[in-house]
Protein backbone atom coordinates (compact mmCIF):
# COMPACT_ATOMS: atom_id res chain seq x y z
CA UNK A 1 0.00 0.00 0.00
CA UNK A 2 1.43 3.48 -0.70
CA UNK A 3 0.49 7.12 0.36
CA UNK A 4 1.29 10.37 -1.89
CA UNK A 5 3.70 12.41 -0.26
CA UNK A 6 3.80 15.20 -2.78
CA UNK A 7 6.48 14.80 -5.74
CA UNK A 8 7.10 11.09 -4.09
CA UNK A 9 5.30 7.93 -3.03
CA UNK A 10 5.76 6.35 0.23
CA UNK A 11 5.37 2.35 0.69
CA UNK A 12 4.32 1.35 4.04
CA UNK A 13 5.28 -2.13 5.50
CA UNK A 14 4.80 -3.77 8.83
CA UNK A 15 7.95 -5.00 10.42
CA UNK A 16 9.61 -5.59 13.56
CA UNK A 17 11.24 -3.41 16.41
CA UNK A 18 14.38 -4.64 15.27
CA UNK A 19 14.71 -3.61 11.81
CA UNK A 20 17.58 -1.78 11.20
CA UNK A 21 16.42 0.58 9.68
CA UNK A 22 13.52 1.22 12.37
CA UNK A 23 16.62 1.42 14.85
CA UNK A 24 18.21 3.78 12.73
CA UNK A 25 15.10 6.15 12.79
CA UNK A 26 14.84 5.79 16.21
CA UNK A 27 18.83 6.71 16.69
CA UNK A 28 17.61 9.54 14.53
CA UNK A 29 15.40 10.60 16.46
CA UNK A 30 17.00 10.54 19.79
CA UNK A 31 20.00 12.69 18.55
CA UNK A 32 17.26 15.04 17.23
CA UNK A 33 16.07 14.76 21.00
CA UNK A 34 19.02 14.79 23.16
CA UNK A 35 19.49 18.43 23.13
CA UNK A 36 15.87 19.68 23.91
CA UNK A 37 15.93 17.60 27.22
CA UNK A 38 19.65 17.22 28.28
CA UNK A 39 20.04 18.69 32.02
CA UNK A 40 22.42 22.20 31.93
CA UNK A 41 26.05 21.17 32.23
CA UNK A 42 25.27 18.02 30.10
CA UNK A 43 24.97 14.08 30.95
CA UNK A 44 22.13 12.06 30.21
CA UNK A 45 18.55 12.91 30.25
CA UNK A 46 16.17 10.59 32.81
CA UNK A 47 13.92 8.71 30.90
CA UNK A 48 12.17 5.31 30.81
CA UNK A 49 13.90 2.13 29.50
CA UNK A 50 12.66 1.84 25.81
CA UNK A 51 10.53 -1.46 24.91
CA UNK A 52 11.78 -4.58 24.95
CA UNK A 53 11.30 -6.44 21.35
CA UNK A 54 8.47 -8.66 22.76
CA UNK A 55 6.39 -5.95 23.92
CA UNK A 56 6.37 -4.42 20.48
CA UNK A 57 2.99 -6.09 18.63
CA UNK A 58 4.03 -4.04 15.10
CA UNK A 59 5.88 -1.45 13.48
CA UNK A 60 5.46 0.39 11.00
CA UNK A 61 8.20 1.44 8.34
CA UNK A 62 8.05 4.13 5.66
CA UNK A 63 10.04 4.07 2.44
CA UNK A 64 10.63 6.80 0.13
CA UNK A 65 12.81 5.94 -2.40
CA UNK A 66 14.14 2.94 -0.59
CA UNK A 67 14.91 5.47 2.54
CA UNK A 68 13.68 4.89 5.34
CA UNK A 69 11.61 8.06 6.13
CA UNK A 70 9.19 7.33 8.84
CA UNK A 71 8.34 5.19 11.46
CA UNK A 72 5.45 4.04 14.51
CA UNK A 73 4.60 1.36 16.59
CA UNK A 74 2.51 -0.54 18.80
CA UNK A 75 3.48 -1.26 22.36
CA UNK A 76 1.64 -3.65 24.89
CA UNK A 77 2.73 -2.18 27.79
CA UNK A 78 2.32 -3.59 30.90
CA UNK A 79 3.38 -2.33 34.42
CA UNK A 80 3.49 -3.85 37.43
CA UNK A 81 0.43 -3.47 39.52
CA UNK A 82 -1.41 -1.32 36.64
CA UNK A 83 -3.68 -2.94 33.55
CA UNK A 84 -2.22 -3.85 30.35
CA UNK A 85 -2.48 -0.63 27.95
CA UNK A 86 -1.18 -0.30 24.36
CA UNK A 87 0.57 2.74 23.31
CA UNK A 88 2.22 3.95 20.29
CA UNK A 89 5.84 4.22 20.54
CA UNK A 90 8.17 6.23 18.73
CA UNK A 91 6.76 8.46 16.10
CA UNK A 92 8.65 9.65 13.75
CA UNK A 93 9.52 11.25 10.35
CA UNK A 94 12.86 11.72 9.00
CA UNK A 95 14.04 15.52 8.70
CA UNK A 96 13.94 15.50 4.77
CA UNK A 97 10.79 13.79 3.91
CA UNK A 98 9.26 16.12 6.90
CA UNK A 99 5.94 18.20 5.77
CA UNK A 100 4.27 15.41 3.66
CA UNK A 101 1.47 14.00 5.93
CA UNK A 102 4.55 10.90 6.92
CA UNK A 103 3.42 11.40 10.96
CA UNK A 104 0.01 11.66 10.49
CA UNK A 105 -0.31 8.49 8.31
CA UNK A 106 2.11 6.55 10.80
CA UNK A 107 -0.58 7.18 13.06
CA UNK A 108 -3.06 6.26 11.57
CA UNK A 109 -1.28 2.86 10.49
CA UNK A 110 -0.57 2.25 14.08
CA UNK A 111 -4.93 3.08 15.41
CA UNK A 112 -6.00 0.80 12.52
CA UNK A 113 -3.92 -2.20 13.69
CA UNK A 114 -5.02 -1.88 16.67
CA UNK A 115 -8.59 -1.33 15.68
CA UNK A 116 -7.80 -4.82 13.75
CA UNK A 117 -6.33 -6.81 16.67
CA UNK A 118 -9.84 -5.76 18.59
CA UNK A 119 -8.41 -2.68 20.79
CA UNK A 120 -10.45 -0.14 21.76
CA UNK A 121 -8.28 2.61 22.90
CA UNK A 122 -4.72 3.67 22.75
CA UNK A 123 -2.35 5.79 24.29
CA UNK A 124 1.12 7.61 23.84
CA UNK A 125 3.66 9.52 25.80
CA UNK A 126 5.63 12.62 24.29
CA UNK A 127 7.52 15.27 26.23
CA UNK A 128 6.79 18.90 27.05
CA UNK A 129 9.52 20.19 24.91
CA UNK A 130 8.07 18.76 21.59
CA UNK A 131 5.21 21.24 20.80
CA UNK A 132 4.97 19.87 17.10
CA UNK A 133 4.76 16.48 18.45
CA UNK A 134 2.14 17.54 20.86
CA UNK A 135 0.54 19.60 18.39
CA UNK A 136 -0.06 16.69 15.80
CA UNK A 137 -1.81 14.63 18.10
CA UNK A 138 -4.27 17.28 19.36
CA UNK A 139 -4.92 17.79 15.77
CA UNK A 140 -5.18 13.87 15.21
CA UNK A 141 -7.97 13.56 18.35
CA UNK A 142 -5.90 12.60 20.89
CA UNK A 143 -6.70 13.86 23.63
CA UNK A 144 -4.50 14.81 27.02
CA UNK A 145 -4.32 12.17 29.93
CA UNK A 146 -2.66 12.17 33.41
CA UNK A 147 1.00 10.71 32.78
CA UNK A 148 0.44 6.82 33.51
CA UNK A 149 3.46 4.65 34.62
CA UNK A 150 6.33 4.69 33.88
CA UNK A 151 6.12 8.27 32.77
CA UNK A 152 4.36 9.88 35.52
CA UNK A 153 7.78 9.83 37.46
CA UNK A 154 9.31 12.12 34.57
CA UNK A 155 9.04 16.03 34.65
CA UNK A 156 8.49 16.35 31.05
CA UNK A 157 6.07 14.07 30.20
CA UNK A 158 3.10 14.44 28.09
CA UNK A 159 0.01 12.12 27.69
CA UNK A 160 -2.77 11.62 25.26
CA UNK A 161 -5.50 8.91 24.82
CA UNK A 162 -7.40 8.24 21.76
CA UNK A 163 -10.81 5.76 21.93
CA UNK A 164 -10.70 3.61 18.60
């Protein structure tokens, strides 16, 4: 299946947390990250351990021209003593194929497999210091939650729901 993106087509495929190329958007996107949220005099940010590969149900992978250009996926989260939620983990576009709809059809990829595998609602994390981020889901219908573990322990974090 493809989606226009302008002067370019971009094929969408499932695949796993592992991909390299998923890892590669996500290495991306944490160097893109690192210096909104690093503490003044450097070190490393506090944050949540990412998702193991097992708790990741799907993700979805972008190509334009055989680049990778955007990614999402689907997390079954579960914490101790709190209910199993799913979330959607790791949004993101590459900065040149940026402006093209890329996030908001990762999203959508993400709600309609969940939709598929019988889910009802979802929700995501994203931090304070991302106000396009925040802003794309807003416009998207998500809608903002009390931070749920493990990111109600971090100072920056964001929630939103969306019911399916």
């Amino acid at each position: 299946m493809s989606l226009a993106t302008g002067p370019r087509t971009a094929l969408w495929s499932a695949t796993g947390w592992d991909d390299p190329r998923v890892a590669a958007l996500r290495a991306a996107m944490d160097a893109e990250l690192h210096p909104r949220y690093a503490p003044p005099g450097g070190g490393a940010r506090p944050r949540p351990p990412g998702p193991a590969a097992d708790e990741v149900l799907l993700t979805w992978l972008a190509l334009v021209d055989g680049e990778p250009a955007a990614t999402a996926s689907l997390r079954r989260l579960a914490h101790p003593g709190e209910p199993v939620r799913h979330e959607v983990k790791r949004v993101y576009v590459h900065p040149g194929h940026r402006r093209h709809g890329l996030a908001a059809a990762a999203l959508a990829r993400v709600e309609g497999s969940a939709r598929a595998a019988g889910l009802d609602r979802l929700l995501l994390q994203t931090g304070a210091l991302q106000p396009e981020a925040i802003a794309l889901y807003r416009r998207e219908g998500w809608t903002p939650v009390d931070p749920y573990p493990p990111y109600d322990a971090l100072p920056h974090s964001r929630c939103f729901a969306k019911r399916l």
